[in-house]
Protein backbone atom coordinates (compact mmCIF):
# COMPACT_ATOMS: atom_id res chain seq x y z
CA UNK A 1 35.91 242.81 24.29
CA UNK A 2 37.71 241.13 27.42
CA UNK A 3 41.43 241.22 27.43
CA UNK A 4 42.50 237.37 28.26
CA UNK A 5 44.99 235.00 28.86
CA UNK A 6 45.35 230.98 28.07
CA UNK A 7 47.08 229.19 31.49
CA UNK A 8 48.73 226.63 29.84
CA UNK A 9 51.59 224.20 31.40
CA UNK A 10 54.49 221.96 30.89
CA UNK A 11 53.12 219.00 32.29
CA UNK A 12 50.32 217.87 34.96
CA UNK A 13 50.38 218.44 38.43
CA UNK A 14 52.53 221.83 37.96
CA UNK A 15 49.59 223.84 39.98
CA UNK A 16 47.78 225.35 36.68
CA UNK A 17 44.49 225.18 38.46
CA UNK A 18 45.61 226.91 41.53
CA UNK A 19 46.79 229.62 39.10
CA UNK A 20 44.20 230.37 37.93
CA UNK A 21 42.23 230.32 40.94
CA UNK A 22 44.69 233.13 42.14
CA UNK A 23 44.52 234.91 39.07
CA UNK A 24 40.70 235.44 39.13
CA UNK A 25 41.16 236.46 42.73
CA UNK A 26 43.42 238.97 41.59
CA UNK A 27 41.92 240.06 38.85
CA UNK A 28 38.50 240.69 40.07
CA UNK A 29 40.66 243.16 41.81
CA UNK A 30 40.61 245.18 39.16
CA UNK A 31 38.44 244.29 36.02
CA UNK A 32 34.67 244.81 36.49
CA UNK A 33 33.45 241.25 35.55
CA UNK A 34 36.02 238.17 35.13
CA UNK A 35 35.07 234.89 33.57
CA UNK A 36 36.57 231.58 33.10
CA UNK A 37 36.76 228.59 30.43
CA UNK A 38 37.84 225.61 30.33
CA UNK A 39 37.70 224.99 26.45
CA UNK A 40 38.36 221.30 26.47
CA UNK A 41 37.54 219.06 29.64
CA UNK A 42 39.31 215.72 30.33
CA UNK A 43 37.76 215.43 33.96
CA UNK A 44 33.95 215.48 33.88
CA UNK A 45 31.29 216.05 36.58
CA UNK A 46 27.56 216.78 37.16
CA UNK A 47 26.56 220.11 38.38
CA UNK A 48 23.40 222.22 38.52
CA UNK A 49 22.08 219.63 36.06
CA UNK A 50 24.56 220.48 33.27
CA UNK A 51 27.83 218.24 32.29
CA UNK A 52 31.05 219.68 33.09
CA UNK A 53 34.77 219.74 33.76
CA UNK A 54 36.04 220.00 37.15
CA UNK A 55 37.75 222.64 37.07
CA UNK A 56 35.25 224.89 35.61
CA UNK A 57 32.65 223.35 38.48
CA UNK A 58 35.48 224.52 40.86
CA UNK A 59 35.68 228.26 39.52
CA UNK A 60 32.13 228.45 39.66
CA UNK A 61 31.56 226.97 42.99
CA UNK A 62 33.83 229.20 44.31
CA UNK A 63 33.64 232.63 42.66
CA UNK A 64 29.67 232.46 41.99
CA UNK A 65 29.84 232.30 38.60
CA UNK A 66 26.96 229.25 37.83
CA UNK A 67 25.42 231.48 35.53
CA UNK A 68 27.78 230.90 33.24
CA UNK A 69 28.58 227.66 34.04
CA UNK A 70 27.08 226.12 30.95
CA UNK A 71 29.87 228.17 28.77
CA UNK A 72 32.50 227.60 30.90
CA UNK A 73 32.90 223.97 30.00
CA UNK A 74 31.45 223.26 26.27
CA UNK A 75 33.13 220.31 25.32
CA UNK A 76 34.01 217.27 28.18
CA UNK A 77 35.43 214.36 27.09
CA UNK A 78 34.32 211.21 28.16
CA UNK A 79 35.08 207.67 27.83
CA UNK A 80 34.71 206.79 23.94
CA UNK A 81 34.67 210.26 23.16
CA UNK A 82 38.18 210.68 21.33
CA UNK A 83 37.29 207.02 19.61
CA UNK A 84 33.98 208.97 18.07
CA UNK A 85 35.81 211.87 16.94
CA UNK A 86 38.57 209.49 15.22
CA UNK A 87 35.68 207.45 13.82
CA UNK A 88 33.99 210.16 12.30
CA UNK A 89 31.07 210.54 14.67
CA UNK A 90 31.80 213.48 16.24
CA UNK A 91 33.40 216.08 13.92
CA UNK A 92 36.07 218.04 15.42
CA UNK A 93 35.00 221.48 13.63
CA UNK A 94 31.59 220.69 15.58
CA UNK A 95 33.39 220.91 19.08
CA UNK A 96 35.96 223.73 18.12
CA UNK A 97 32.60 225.59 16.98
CA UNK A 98 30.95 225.07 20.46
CA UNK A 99 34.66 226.31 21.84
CA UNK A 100 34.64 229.59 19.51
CA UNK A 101 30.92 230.82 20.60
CA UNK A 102 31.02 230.22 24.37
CA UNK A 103 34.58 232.02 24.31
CA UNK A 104 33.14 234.55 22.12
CA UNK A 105 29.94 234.73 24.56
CA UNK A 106 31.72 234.76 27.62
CA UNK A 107 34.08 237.77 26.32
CA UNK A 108 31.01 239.94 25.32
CA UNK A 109 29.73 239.34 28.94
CA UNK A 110 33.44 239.98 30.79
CA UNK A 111 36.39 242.32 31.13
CA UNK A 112 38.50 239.56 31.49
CA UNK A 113 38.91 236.09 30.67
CA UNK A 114 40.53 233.16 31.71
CA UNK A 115 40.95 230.38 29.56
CA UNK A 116 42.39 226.88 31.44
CA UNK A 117 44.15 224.17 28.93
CA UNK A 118 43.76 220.81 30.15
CA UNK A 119 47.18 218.87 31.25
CA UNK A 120 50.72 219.54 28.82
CA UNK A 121 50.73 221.23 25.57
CA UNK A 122 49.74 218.37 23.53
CA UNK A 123 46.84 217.17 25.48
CA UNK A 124 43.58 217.33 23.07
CA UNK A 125 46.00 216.22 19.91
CA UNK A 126 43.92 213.53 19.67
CA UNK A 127 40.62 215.08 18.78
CA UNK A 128 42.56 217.94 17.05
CA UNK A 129 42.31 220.57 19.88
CA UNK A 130 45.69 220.86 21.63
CA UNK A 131 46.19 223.84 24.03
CA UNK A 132 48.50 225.41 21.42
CA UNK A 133 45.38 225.27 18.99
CA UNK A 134 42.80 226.66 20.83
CA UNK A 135 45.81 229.30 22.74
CA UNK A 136 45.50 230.68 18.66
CA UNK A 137 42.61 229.71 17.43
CA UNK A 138 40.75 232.13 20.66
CA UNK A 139 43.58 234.44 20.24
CA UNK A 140 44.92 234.46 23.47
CA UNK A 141 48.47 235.17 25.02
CA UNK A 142 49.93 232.01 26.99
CA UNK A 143 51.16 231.90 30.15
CA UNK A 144 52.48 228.63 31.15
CA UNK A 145 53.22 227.18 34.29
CA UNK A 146 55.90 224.83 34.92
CA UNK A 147 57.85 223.04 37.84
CA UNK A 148 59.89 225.42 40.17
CA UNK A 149 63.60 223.95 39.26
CA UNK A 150 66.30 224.88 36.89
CA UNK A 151 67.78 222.08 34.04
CA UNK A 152 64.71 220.55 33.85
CA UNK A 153 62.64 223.10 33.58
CA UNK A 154 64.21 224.55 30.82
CA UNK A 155 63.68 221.18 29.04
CA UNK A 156 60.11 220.98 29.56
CA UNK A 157 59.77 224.64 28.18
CA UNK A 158 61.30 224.11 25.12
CA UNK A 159 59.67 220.85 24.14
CA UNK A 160 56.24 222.56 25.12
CA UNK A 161 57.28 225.57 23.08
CA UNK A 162 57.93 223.84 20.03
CA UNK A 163 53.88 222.91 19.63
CA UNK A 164 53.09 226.47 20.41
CA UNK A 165 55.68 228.00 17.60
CA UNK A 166 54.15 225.36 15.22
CA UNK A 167 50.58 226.52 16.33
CA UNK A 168 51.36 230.28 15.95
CA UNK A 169 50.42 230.45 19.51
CA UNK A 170 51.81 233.55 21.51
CA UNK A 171 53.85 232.59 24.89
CA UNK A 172 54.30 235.79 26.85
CA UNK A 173 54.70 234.61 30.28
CA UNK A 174 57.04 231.41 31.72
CA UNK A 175 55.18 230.93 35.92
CA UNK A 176 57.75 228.54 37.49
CA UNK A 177 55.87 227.50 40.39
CA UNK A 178 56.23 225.14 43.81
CA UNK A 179 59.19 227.09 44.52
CA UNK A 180 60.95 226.29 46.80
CA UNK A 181 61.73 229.34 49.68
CA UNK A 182 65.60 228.75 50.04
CA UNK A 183 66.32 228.67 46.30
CA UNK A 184 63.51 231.04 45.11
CA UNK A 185 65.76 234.05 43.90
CA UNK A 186 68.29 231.72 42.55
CA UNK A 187 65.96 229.43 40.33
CA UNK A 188 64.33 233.00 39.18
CA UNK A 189 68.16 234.47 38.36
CA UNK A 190 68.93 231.33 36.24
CA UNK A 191 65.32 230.62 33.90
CA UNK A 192 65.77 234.35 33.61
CA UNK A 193 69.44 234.11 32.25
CA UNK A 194 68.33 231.07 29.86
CA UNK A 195 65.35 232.88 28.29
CA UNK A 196 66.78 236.95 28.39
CA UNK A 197 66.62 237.08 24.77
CA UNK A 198 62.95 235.21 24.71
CA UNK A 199 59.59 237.48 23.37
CA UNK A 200 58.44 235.99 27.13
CA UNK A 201 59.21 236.66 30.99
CA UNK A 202 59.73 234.89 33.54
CA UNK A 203 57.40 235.91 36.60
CA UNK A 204 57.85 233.97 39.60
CA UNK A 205 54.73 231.74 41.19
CA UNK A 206 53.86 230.21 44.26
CA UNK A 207 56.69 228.97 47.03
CA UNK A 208 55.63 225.45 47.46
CA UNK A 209 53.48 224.68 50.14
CA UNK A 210 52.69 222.11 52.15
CA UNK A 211 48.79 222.79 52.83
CA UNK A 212 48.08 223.54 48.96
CA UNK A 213 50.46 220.11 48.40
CA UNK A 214 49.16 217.63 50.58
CA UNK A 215 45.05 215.69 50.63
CA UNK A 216 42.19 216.78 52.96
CA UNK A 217 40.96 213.31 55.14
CA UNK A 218 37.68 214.19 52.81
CA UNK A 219 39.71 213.94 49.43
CA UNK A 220 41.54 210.81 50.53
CA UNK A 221 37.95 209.14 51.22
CA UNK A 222 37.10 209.98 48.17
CA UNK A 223 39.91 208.45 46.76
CA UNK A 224 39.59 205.38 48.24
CA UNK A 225 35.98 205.16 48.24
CA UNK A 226 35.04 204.69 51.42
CA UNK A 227 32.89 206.90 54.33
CA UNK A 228 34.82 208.56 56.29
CA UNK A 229 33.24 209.13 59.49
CA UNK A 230 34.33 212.94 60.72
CA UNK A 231 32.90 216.19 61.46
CA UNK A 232 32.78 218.35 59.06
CA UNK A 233 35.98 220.24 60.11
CA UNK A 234 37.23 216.90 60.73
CA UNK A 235 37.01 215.90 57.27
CA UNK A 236 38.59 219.54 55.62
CA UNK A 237 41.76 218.91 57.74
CA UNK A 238 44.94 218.30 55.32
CA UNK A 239 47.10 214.91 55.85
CA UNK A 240 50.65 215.94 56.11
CA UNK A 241 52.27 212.53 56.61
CA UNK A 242 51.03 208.96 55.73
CA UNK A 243 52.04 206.12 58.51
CA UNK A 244 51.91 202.40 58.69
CA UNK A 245 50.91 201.16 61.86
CA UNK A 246 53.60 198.17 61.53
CA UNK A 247 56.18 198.74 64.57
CA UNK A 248 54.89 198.14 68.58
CA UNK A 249 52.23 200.22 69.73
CA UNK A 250 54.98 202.29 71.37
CA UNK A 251 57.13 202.76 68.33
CA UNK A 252 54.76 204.00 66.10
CA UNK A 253 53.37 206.30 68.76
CA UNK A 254 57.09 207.93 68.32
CA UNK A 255 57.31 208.29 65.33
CA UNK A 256 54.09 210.68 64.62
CA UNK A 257 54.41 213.65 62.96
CA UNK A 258 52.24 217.04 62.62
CA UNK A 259 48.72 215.62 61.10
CA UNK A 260 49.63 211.86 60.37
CA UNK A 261 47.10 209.86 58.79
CA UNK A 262 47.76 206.27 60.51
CA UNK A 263 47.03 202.87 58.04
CA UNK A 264 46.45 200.53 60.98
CA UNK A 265 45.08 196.54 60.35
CA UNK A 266 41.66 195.94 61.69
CA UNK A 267 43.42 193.09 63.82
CA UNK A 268 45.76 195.67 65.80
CA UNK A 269 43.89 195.96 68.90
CA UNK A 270 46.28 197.45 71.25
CA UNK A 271 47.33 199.82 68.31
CA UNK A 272 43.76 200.99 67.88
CA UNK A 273 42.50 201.16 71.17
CA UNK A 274 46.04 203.60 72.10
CA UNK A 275 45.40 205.89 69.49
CA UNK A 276 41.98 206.39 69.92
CA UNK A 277 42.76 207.40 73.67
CA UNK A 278 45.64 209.62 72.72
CA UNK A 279 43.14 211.87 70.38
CA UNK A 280 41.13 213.53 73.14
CA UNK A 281 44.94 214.93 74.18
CA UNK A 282 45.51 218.31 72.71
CA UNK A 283 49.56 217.42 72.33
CA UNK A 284 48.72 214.42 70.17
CA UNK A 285 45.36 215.96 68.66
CA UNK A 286 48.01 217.60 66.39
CA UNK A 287 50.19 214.91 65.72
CA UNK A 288 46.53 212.09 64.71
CA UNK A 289 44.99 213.20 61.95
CA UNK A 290 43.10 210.06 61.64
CA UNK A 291 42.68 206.61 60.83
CA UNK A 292 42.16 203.97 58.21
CA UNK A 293 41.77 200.70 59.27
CA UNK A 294 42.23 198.07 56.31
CA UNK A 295 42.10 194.20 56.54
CA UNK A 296 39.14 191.78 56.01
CA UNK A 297 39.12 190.58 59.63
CA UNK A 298 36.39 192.23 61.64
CA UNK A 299 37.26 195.12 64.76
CA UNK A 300 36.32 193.63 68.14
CA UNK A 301 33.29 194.72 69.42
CA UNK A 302 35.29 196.51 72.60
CA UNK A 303 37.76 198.42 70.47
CA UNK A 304 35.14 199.65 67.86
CA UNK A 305 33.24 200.80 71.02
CA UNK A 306 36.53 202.50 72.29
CA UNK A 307 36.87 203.99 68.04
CA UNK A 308 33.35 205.25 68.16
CA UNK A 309 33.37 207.29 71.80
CA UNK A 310 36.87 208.85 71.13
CA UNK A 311 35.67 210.48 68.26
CA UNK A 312 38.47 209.90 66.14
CA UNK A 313 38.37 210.54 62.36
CA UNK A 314 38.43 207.02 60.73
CA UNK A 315 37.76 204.90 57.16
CA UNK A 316 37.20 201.48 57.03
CA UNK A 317 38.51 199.43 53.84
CA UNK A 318 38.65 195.88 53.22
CA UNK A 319 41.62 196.45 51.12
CA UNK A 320 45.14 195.48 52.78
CA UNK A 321 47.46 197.99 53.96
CA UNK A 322 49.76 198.12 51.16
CA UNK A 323 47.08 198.50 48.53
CA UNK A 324 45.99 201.64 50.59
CA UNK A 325 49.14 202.55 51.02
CA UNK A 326 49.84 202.34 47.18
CA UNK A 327 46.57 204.45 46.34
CA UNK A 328 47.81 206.82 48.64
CA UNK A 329 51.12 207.50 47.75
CA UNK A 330 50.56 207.69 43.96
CA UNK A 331 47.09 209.89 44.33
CA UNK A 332 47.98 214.03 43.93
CA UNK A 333 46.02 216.00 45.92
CA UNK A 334 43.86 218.26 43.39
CA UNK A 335 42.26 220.55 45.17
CA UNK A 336 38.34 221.07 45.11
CA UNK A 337 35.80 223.53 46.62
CA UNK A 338 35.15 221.85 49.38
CA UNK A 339 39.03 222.92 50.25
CA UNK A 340 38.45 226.07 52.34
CA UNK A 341 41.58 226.28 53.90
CA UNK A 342 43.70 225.98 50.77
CA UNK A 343 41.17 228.21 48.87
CA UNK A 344 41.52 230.91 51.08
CA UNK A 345 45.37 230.48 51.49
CA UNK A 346 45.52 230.47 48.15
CA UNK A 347 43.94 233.66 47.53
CA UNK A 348 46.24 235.11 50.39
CA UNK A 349 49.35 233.98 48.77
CA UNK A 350 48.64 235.13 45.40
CA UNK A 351 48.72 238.51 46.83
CA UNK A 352 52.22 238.61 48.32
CA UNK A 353 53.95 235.58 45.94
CA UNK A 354 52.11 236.40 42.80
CA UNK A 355 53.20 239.52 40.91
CA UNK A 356 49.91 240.08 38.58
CA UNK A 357 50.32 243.38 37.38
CA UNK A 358 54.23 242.24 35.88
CA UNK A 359 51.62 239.42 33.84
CA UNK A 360 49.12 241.65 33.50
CA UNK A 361 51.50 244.17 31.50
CA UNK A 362 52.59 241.23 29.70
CA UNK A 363 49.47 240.29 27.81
């Protein structure tokens, strides 16, 4: 039977998934076979001919586990899916039974198990599967992930830990994570002083980081919907600053930063034309990650020419430059297989900033 642990969180976006990405790296360390679940799937995809969540696609892809894939992920909500189960179409015993014997499948097979809730603590109340639910109902210790602050923090815990006291769901680990470097010891010293007399520790997670933080160019195509036309270690390098093309040619040449991603009008010739030469420079190689050109108005022959030969990442959208801009800004970079270079920092940094024989010990 395979010891396991539910990665739960406070809210989205805290870095659950990258958790457990570190934990199966660390863990394959030293259990003979590890597994993965992601009982209930908000986020579906295709792969290997079988309907899944994301995240379970992303375990897979990465740790070579598609031979379980199709009991990694056996329920995935789709659109209309939470209206059949509160019409009476889909019973919600039928998908907690699919839940029970994959789990139970997948512990018979492994030494260890992870098992990935989906979003907060109440996400799946609707269909009657909330991650304090299934955390009991497959009998499996919680460790939840939160933001990497201090007053806040201790809000979001409680209100999550109210569902899982209700639930009879056991919390043994509290992973504030994004920390950040300066005020790593501190935050630790103070959730520790608010929960000392908690059945739970608090283990300290990742230092946040802008690479596992911030959108490859290929994840911001993807976003946007549009081709981007890059190599493909063009395409895998990570966008740490966003910049409208607005100012002179001049100005805006100033004001890049390490990897900028430049939203520049199809109309700004001179604009174009200058950063397209600058790219074959190693000094500003660094500092242009790429383009987007937006605006209906077609590029001039001459400066798509001048686009083409330099070599330059670029997408082309017929959407303004604020709407891109908007997209942009409110997207969160989730990150996805095709992510080698936060994978494998990942996986680094789980080995100096992630203590998993402290949560080990604890489950």
């Amino acid at each position: 039977m395979a010891k396991k642990i539910f990665i739960a969180a406070t809210g989205q976006n805290t870095g659950k998934t990258t958790t457990s990405l570190s934990l199966m790296h660390m863990a394959r360390k030293k259990y003979g076979r590890v597994g993965f679940i992601k009982p209930l799937g908000p986020k579906p995809t295709f792969m290997n001919g079988l309907d899944v969540d994301m995240d379970a696609a992303l375990m897979a892809k990465v740790y070579g586990l598609e031979d379980d894939l199709h009991l990694m992920s056996p329920v995935v909500l789709h659109a209309g899916s939470t209206r059949k189960v509160l019409d009476g179409a889909v019973s919600r015993e039928a998908l907690l039974e699919k839940i029970r014997q994959a789990c139970a499948e997948l512990e018979r097979r492994c030494d260890y198990l992870i098992i990935e809730g989906a979003g907060h603590t109440g996400v799946g109340s609707v269909v009657g599967l909330n991650n304090a639910f299934l955390a009991r109902e497959l009998d499996a210790p919680v460790l939840m992930v939160t933001g990497g602050g201090v007053g806040n923090v201790i809000d979001a815990i409680h209100l999550n830990l109210a569902l899982y006291r209700q639930e009879g769901a056991r919390v043994r680990v509290i992973l504030p994570n994004k920390l950040l470097r300066a005020k790593r010891e501190a935050t630790l010293r103070y959730l520790r002083l608010a929960f000392h007399e908690a059945p739970y520790k608090v283990v300290g997670g990742f230092n946040f980081s802008p690479i596992l933080a911030h959108p490859t160019l290929l994840h911001i195509s993807k976003l946007l919907g549009l081709p981007l036309r890059a190599t493909p270690e063009q395409a895998s390098r990570i966008v740490h600053h966003v910049q409208l093309g607005a100012a002179s040619a001049q100005r805006v040449i100033e004001m890049l930063k390490i990897s900028t991603l430049l939203l520049v009008t199809s109309t700004r010739d001179e604009l174009l034309v200058m950063l397209s030469s600058l790219h074959h420079l190693p000094e500003y190689n660094t500092e242009i990650a790429g383009l987007i050109i937006p605006g209906v108005a077609p590029v001039s022959k001459i400066t798509q020419m001048i686009i083409d030969s330099s070599e330059i990442p670029y997408m082309r959208s017929t959407l303004n430059t604020s709407e891109v801009f908007s997209i942009i800004k409110d997207d969160v970079s989730k990150i996805t297989a095709e992510d080698t270079e936060k994978i494998a920092l990942t996986q680094k940094l789980a080995e100096t900033e992630l203590d998993f024989e402290a949560i080990d010990a604890l489950l």
